[in-house]
PDB file of N, CA and C in Angstrom:
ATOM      1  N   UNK A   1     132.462 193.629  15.240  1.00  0.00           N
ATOM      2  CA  UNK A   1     133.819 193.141  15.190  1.00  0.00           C
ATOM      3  C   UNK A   1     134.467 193.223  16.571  1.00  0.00           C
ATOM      4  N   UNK A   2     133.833 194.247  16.818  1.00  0.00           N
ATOM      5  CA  UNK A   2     134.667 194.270  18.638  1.00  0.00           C
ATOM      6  C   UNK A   2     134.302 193.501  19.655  1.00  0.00           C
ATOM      7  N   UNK A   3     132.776 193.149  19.742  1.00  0.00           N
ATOM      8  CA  UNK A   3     132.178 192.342  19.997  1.00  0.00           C
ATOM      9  C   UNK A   3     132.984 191.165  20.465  1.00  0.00           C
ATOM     10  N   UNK A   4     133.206 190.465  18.971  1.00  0.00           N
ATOM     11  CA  UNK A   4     133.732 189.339  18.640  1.00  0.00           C
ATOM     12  C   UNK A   4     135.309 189.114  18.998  1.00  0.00           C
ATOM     13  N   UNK A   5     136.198 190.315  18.714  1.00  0.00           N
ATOM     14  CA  UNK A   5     137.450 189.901  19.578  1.00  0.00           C
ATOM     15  C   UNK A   5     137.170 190.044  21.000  1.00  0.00           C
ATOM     16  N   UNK A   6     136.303 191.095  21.938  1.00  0.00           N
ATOM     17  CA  UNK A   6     136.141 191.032  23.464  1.00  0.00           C
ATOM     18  C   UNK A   6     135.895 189.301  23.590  1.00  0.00           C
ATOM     19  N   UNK A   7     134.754 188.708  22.584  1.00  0.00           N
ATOM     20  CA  UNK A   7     134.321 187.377  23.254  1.00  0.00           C
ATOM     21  C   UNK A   7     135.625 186.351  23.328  1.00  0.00           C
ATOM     22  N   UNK A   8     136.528 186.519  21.869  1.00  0.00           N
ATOM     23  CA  UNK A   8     137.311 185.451  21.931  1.00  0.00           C
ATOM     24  C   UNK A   8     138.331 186.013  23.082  1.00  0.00           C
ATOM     25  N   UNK A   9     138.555 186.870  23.579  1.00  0.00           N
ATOM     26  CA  UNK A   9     139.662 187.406  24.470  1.00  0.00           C
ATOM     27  C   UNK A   9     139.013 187.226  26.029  1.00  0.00           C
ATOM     28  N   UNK A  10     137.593 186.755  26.100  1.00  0.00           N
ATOM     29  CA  UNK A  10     137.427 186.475  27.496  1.00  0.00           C
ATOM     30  C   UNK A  10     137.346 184.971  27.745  1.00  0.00           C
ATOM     31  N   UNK A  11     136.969 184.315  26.184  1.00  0.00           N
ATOM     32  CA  UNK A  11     137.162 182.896  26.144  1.00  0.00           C
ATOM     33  C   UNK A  11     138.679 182.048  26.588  1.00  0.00           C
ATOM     34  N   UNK A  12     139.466 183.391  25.642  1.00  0.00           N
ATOM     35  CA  UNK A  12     140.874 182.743  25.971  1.00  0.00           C
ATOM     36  C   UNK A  12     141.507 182.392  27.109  1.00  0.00           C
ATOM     37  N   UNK A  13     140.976 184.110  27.808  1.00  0.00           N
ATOM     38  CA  UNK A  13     141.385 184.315  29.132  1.00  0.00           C
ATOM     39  C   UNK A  13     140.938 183.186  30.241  1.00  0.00           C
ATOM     40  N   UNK A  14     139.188 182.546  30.058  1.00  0.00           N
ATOM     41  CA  UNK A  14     139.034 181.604  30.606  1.00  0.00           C
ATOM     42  C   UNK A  14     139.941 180.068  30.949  1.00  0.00           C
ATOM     43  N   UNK A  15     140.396 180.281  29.374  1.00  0.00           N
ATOM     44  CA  UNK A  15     140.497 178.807  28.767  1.00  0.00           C
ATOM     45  C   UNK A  15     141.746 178.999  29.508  1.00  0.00           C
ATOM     46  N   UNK A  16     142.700 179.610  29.831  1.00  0.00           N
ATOM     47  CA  UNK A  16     144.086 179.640  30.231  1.00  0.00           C
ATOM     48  C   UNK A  16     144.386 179.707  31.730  1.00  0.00           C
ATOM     49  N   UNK A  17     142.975 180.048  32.285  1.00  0.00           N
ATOM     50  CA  UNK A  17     143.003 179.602  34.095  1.00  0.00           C
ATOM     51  C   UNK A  17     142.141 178.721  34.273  1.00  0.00           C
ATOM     52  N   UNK A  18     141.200 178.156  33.200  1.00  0.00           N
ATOM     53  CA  UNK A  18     140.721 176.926  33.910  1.00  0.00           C
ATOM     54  C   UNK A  18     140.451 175.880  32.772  1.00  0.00           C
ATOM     55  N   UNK A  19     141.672 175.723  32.283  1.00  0.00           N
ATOM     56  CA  UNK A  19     142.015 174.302  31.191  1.00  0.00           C
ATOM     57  C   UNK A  19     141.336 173.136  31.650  1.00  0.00           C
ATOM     58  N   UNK A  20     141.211 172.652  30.363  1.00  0.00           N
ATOM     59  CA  UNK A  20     140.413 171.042  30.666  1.00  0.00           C
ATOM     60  C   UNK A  20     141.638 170.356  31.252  1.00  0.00           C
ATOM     61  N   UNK A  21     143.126 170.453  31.626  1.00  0.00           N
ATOM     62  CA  UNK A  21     143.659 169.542  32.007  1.00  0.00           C
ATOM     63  C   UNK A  21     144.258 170.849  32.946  1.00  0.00           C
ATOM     64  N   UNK A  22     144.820 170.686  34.205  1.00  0.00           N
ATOM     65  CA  UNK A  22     145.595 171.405  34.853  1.00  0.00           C
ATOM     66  C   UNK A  22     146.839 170.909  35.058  1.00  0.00           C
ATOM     67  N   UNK A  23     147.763 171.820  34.907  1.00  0.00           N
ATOM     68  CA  UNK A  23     149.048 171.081  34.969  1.00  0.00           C
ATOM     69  C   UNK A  23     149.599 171.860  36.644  1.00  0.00           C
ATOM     70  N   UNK A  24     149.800 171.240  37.695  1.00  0.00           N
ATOM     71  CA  UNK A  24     149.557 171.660  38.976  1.00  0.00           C
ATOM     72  C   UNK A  24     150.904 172.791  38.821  1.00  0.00           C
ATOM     73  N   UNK A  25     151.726 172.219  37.969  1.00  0.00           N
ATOM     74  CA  UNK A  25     153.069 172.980  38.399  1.00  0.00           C
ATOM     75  C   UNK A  25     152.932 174.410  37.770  1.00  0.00           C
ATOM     76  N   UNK A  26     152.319 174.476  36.647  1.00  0.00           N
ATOM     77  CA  UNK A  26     152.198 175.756  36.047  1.00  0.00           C
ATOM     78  C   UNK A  26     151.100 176.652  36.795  1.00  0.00           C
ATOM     79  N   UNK A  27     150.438 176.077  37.427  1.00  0.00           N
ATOM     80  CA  UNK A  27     149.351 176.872  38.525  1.00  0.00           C
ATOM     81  C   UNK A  27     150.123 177.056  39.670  1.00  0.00           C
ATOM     82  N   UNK A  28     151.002 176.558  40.079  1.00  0.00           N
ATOM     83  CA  UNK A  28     151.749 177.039  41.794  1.00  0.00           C
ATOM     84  C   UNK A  28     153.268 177.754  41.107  1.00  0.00           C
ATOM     85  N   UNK A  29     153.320 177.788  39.937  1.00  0.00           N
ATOM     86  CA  UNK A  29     154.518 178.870  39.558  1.00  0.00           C
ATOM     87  C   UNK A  29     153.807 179.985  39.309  1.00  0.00           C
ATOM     88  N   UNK A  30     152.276 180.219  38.352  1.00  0.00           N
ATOM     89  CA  UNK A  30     152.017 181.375  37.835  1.00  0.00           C
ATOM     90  C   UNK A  30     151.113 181.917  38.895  1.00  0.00           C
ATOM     91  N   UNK A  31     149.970 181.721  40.028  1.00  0.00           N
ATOM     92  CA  UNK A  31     150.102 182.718  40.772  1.00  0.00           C
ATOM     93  C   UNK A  31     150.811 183.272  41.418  1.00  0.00           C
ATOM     94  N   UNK A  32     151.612 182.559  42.280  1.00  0.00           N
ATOM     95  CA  UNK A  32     152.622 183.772  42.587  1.00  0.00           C
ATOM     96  C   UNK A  32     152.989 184.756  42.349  1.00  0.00           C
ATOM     97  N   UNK A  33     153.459 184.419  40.864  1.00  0.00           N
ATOM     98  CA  UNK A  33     154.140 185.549  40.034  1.00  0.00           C
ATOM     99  C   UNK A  33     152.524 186.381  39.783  1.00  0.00           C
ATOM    100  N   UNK A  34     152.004 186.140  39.455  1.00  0.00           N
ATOM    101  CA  UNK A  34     150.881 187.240  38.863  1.00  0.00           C
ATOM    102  C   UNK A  34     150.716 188.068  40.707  1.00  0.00           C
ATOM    103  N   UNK A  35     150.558 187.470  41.582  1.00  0.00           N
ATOM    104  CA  UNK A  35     150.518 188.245  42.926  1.00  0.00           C
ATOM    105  C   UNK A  35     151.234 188.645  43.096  1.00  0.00           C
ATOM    106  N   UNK A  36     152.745 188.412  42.882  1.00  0.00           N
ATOM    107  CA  UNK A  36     153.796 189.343  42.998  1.00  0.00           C
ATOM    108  C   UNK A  36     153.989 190.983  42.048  1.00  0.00           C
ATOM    109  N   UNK A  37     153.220 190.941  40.922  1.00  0.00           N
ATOM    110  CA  UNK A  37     153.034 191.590  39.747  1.00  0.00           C
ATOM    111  C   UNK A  37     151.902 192.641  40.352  1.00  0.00           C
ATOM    112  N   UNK A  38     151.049 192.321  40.760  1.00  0.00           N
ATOM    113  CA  UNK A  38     149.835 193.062  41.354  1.00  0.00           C
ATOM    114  C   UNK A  38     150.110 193.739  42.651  1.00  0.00           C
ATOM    115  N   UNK A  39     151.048 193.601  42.868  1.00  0.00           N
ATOM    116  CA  UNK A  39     151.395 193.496  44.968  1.00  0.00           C
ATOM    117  C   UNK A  39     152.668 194.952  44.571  1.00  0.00           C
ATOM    118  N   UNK A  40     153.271 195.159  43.427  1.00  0.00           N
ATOM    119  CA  UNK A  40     153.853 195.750  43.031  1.00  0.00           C
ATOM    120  C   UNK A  40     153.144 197.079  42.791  1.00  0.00           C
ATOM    121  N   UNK A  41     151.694 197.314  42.155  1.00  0.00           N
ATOM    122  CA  UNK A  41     150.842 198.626  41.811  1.00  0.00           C
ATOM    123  C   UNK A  41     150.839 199.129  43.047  1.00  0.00           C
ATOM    124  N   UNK A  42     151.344 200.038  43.036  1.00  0.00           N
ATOM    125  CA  UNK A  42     150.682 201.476  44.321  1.00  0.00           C
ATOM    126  C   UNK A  42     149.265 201.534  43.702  1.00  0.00           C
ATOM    127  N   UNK A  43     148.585 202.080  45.052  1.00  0.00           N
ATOM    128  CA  UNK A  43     147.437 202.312  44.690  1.00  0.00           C
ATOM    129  C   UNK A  43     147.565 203.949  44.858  1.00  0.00           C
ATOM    130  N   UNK A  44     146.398 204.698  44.567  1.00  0.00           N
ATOM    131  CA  UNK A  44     146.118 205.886  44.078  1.00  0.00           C
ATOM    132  C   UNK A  44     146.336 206.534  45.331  1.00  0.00           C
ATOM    133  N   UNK A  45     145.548 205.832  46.390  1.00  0.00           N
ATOM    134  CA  UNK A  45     145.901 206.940  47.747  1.00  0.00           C
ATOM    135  C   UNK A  45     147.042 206.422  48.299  1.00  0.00           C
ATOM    136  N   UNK A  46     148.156 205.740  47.847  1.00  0.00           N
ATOM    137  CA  UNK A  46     149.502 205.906  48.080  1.00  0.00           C
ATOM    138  C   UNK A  46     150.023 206.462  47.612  1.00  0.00           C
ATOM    139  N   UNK A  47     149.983 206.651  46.360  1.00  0.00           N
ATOM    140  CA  UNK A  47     150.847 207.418  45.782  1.00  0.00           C
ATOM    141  C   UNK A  47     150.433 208.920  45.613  1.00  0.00           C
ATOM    142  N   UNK A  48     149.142 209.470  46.267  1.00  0.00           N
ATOM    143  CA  UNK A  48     149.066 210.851  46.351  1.00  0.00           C
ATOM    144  C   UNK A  48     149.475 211.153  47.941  1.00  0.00           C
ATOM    145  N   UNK A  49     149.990 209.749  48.724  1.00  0.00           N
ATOM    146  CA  UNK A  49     150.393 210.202  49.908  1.00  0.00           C
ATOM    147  C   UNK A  49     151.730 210.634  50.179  1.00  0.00           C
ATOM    148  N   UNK A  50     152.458 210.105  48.659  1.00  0.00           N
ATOM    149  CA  UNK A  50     154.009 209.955  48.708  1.00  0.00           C
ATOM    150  C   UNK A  50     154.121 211.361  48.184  1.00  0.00           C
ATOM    151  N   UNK A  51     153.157 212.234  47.754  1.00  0.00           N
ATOM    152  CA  UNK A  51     153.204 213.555  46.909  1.00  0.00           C
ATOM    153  C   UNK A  51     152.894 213.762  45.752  1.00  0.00           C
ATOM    154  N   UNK A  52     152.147 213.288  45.220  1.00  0.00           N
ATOM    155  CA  UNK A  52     151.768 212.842  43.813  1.00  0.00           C
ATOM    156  C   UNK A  52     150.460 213.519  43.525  1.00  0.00           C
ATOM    157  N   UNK A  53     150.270 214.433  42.412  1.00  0.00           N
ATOM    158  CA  UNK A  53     148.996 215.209  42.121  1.00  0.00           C
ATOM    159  C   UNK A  53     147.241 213.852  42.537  1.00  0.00           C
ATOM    160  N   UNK A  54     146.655 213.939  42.714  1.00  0.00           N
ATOM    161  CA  UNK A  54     145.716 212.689  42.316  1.00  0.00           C
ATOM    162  C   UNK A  54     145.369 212.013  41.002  1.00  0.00           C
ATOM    163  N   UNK A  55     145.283 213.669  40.188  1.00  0.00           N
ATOM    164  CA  UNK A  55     145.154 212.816  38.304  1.00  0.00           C
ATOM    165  C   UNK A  55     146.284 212.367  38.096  1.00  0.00           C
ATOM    166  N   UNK A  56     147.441 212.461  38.642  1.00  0.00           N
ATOM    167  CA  UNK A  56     148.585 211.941  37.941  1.00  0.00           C
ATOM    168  C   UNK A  56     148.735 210.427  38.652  1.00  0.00           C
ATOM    169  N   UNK A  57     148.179 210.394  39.987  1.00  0.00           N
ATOM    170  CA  UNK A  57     147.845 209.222  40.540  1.00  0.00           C
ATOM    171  C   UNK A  57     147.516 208.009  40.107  1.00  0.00           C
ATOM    172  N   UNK A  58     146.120 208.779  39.851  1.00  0.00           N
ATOM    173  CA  UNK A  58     145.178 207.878  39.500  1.00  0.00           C
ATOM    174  C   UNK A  58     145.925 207.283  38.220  1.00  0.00           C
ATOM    175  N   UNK A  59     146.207 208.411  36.918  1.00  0.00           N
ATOM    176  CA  UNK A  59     146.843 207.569  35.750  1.00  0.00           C
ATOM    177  C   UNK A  59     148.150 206.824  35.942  1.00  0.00           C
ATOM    178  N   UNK A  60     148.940 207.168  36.905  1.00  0.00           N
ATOM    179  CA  UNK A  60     150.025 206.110  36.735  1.00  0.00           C
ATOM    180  C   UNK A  60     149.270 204.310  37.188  1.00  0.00           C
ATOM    181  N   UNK A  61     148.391 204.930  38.588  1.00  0.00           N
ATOM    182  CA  UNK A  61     147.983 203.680  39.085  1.00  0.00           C
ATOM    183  C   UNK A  61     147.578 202.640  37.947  1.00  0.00           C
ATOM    184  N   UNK A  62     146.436 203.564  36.889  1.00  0.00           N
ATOM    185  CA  UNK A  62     145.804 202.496  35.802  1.00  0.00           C
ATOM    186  C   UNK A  62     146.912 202.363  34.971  1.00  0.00           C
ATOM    187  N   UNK A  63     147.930 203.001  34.469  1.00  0.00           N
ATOM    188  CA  UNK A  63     148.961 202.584  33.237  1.00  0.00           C
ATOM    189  C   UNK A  63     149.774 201.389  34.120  1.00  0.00           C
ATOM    190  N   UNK A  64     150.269 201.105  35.772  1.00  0.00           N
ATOM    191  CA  UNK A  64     150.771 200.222  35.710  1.00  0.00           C
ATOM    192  C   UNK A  64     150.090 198.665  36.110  1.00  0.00           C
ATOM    193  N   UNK A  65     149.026 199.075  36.610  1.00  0.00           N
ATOM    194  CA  UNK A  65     147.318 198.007  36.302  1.00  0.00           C
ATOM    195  C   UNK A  65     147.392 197.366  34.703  1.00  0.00           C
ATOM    196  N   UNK A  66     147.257 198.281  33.490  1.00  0.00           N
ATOM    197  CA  UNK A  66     147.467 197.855  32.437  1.00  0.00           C
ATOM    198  C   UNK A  66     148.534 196.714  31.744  1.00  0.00           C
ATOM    199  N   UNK A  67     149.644 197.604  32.362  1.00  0.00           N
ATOM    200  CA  UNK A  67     150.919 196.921  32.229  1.00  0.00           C
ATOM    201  C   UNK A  67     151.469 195.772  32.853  1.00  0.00           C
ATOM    202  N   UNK A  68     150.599 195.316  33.928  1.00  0.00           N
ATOM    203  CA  UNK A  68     150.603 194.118  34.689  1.00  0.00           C
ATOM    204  C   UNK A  68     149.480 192.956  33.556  1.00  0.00           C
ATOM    205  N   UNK A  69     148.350 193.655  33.366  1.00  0.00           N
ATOM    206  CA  UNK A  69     147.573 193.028  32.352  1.00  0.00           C
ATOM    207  C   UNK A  69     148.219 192.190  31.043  1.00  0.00           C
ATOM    208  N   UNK A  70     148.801 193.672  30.575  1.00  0.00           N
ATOM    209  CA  UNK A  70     149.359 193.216  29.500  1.00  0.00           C
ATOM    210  C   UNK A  70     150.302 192.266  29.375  1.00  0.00           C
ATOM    211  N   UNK A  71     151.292 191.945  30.340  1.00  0.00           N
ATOM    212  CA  UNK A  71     152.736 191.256  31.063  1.00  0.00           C
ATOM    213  C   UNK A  71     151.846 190.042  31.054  1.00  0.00           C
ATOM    214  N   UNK A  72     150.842 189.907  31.367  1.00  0.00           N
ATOM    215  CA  UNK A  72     150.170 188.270  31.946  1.00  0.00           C
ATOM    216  C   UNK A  72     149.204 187.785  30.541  1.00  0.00           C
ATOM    217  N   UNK A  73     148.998 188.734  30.163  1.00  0.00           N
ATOM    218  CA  UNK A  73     147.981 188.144  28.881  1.00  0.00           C
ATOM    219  C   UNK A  73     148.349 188.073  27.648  1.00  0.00           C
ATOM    220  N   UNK A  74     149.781 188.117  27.714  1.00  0.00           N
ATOM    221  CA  UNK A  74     151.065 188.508  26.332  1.00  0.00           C
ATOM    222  C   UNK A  74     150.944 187.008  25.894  1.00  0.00           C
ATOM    223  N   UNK A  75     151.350 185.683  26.760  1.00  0.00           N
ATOM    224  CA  UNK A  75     150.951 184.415  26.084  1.00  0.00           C
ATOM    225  C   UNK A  75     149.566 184.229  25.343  1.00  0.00           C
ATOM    226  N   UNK A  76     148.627 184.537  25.709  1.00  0.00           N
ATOM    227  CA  UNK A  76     147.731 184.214  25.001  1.00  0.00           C
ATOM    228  C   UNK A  76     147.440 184.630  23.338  1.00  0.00           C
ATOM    229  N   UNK A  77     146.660 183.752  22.746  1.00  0.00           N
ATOM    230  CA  UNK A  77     146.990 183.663  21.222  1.00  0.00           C
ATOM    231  C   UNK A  77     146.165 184.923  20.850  1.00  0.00           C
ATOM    232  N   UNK A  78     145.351 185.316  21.309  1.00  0.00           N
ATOM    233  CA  UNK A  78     144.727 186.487  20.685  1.00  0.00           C
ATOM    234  C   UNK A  78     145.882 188.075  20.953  1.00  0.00           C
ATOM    235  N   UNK A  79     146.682 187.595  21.419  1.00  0.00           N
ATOM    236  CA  UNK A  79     147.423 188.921  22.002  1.00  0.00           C
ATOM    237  C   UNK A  79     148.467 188.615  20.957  1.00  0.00           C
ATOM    238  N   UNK A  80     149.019 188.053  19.947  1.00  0.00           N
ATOM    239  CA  UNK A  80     149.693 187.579  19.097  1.00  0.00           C
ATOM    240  C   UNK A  80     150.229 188.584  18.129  1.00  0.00           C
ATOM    241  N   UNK A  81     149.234 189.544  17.700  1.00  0.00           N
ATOM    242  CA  UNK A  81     149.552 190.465  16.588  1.00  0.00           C
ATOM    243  C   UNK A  81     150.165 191.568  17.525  1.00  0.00           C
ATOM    244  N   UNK A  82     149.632 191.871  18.835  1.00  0.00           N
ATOM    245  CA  UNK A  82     149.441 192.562  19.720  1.00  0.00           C
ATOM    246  C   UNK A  82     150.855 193.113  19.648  1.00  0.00           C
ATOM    247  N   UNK A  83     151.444 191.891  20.333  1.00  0.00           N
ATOM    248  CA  UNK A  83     153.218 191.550  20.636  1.00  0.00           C
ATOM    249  C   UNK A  83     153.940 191.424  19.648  1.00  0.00           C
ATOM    250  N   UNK A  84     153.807 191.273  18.315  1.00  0.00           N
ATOM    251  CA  UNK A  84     154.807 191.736  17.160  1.00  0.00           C
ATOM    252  C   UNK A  84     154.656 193.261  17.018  1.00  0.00           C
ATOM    253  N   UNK A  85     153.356 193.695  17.039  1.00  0.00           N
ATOM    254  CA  UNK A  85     153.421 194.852  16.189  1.00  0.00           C
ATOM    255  C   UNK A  85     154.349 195.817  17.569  1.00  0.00           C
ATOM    256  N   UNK A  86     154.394 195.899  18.916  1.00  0.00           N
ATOM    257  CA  UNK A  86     154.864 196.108  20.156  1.00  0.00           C
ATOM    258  C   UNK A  86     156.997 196.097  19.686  1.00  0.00           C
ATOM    259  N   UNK A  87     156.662 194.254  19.574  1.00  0.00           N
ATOM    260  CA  UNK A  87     158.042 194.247  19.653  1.00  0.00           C
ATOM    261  C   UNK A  87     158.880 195.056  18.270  1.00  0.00           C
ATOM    262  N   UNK A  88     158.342 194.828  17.304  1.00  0.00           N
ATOM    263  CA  UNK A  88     158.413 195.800  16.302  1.00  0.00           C
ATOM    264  C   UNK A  88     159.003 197.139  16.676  1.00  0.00           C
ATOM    265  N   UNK A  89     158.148 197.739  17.116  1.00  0.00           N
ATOM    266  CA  UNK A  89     158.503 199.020  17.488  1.00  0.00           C
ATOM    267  C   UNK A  89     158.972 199.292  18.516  1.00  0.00           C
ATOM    268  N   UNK A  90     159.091 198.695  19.282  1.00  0.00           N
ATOM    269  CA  UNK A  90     160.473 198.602  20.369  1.00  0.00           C
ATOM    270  C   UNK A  90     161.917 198.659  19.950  1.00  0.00           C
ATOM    271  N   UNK A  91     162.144 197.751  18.520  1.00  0.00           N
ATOM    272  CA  UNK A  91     163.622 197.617  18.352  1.00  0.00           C
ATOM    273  C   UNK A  91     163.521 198.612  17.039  1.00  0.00           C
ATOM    274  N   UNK A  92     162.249 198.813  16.341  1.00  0.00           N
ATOM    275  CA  UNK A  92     162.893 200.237  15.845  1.00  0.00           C
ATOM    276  C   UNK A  92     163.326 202.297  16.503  1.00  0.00           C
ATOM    277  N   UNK A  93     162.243 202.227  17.688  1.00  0.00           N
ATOM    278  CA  UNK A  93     162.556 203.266  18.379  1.00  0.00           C
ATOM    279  C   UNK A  93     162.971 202.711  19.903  1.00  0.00           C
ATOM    280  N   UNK A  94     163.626 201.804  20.126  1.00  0.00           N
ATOM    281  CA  UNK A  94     164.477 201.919  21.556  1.00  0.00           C
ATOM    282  C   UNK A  94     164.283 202.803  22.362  1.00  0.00           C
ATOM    283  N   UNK A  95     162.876 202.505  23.035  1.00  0.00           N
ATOM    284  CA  UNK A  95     162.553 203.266  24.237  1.00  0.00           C
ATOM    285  C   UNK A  95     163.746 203.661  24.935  1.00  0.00           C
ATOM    286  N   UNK A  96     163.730 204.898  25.674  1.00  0.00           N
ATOM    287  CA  UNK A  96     164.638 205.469  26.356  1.00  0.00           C
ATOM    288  C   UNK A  96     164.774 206.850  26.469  1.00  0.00           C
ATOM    289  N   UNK A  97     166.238 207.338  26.821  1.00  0.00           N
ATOM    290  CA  UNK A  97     165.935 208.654  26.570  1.00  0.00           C
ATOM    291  C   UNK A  97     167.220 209.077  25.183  1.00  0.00           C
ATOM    292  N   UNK A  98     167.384 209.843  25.000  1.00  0.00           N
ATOM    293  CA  UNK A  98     168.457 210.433  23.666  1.00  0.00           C
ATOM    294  C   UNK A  98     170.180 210.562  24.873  1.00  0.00           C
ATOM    295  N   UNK A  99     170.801 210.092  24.131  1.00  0.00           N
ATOM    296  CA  UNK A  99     171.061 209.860  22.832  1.00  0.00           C
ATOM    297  C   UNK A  99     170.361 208.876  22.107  1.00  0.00           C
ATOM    298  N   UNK A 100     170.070 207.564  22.769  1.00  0.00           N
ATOM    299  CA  UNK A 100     169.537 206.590  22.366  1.00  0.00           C
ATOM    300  C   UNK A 100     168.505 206.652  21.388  1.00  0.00           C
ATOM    301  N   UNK A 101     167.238 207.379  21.750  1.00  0.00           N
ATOM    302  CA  UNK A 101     165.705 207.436  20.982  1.00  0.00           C
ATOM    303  C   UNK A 101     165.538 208.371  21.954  1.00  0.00           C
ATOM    304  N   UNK A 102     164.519 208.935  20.966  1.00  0.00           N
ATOM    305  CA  UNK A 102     163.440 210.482  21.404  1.00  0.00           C
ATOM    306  C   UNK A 102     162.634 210.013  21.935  1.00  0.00           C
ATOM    307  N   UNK A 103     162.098 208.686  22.318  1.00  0.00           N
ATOM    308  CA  UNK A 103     160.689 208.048  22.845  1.00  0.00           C
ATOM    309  C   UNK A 103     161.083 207.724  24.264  1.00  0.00           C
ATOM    310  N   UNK A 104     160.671 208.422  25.046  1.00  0.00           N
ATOM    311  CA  UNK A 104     160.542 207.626  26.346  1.00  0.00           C
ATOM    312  C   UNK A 104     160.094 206.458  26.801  1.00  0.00           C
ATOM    313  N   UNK A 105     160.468 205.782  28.074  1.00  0.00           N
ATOM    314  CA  UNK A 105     159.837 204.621  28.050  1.00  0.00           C
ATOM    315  C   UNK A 105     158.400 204.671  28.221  1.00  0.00           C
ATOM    316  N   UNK A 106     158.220 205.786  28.886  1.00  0.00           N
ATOM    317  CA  UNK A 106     156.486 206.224  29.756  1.00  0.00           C
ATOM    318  C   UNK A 106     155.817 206.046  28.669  1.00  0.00           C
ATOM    319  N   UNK A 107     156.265 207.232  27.377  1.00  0.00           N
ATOM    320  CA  UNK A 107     155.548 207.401  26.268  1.00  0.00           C
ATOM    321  C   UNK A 107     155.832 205.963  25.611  1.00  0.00           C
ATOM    322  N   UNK A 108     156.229 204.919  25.472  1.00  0.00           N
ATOM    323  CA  UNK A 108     156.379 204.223  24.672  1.00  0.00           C
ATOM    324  C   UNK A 108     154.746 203.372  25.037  1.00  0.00           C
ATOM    325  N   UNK A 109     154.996 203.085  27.076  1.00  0.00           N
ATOM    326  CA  UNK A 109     154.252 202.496  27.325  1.00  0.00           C
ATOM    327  C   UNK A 109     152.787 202.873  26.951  1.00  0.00           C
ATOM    328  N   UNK A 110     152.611 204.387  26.991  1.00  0.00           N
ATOM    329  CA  UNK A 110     151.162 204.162  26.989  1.00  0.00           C
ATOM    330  C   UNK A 110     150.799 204.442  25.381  1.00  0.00           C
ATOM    331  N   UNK A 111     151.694 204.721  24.410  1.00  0.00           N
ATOM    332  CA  UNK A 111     151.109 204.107  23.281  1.00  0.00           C
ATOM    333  C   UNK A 111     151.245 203.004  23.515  1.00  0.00           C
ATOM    334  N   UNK A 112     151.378 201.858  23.682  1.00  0.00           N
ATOM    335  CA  UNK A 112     151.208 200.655  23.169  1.00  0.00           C
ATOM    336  C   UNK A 112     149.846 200.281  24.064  1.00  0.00           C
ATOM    337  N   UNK A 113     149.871 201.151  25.141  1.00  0.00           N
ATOM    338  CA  UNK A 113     148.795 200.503  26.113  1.00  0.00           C
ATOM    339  C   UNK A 113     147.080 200.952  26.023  1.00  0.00           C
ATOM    340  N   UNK A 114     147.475 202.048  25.686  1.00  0.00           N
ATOM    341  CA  UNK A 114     146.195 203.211  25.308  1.00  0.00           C
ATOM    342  C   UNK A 114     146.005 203.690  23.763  1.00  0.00           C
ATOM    343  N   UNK A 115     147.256 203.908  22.750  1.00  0.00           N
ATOM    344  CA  UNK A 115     146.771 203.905  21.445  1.00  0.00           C
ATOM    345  C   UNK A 115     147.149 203.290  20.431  1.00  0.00           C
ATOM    346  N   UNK A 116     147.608 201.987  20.963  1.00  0.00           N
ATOM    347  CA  UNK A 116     148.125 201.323  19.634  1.00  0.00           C
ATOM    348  C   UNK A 116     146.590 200.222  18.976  1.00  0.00           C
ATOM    349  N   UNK A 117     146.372 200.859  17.710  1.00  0.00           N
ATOM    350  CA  UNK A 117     145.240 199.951  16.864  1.00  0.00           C
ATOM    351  C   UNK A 117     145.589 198.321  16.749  1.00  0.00           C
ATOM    352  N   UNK A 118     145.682 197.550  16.849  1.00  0.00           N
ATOM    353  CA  UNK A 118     146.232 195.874  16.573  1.00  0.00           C
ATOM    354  C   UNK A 118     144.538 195.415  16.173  1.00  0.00           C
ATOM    355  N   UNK A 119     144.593 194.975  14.986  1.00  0.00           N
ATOM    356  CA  UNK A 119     143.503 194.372  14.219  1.00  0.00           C
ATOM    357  C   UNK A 119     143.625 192.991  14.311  1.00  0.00           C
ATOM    358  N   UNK A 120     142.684 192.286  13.990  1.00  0.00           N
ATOM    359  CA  UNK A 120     143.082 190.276  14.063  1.00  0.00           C
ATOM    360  C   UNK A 120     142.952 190.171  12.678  1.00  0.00           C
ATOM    361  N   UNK A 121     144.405 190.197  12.428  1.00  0.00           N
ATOM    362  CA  UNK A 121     144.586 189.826  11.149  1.00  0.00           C
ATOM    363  C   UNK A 121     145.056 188.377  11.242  1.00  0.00           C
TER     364      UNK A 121
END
C-alpha cells in the first residue's frame, strides 16, 4: 500500500513539473517562488553558527525543509486528504500560544509533518 501511494506521489510530482502542455506563465511565477521558499532554510552549519545546539540544528533545518515541501506539494491531488485533515485541525486547536490554544505552532507543525497518519481514502 505504501508502495503504491510513494508511486502515485512521484507520478504526480512528475506530472506537475513536466505537463504535457506547459503553460510558460505558471513556470516563470512558480520557480521563483519555490527558490525563494528554499533560499529561506538555514542550513545546519548556520544555524549552529548563530548558537544553536547541532541536534536542534539539524531538526529545525529538516522540519523547515519539510515545511517548504509540504507548502509546494499542498496543490497536488494526492495531498488532498492530507490538507483537510491539517486544515481541520488547525481551526479546531488554533495553533498558538494560550490564551488562545495549548498547541504551539512548532508542535502543531511537526505533528502534521512527522505524525499525522492521512490514508487515501
Amino acid at each position: 500500500m505504501t508502495r503504491k501511494i510513494a508511486q502515485g506521489l512521484i507520478a504526480g510530482m512528475r506530472q506537475s513539473v513536466r505537463p504535457e502542455v506547459l503553460k510558460l506563465r505558471d513556470f516563470v511565477h512558480g520557480r521563483p517562488a519555490a527558490r525563494k521558499l528554499m533560499a529561506e532554510v538555514k542550513s545546519i552549519e548556520s544555524l549552529v553558527a548563530g548558537g544553536s545546539h547541532p541536534l536542534h540544528a539539524a531538526y529545525s533545518s529538516a522540519q523547515n525543509y519539510l515545511s517548504v515541501f509540504s507548502e509546494l506539494a499542498s496543490p497536488l491531488r494526492e495531498f488532498k486528504n492530507f490538507i483537510r485533515v491539517v486544515g481541520d485541525a488547525e481551526e479546531t486547536y488554533m495553533p498558538g500560544w494560550p490564551p488562545m490554544s495549548p498547541v504551539s505552532i512548532s508542535f502543531f507543525a511537526a505533528w502534521a509533518l512527522f505524525d499525522l497518519p492521512v490514508c487515501e481514502c
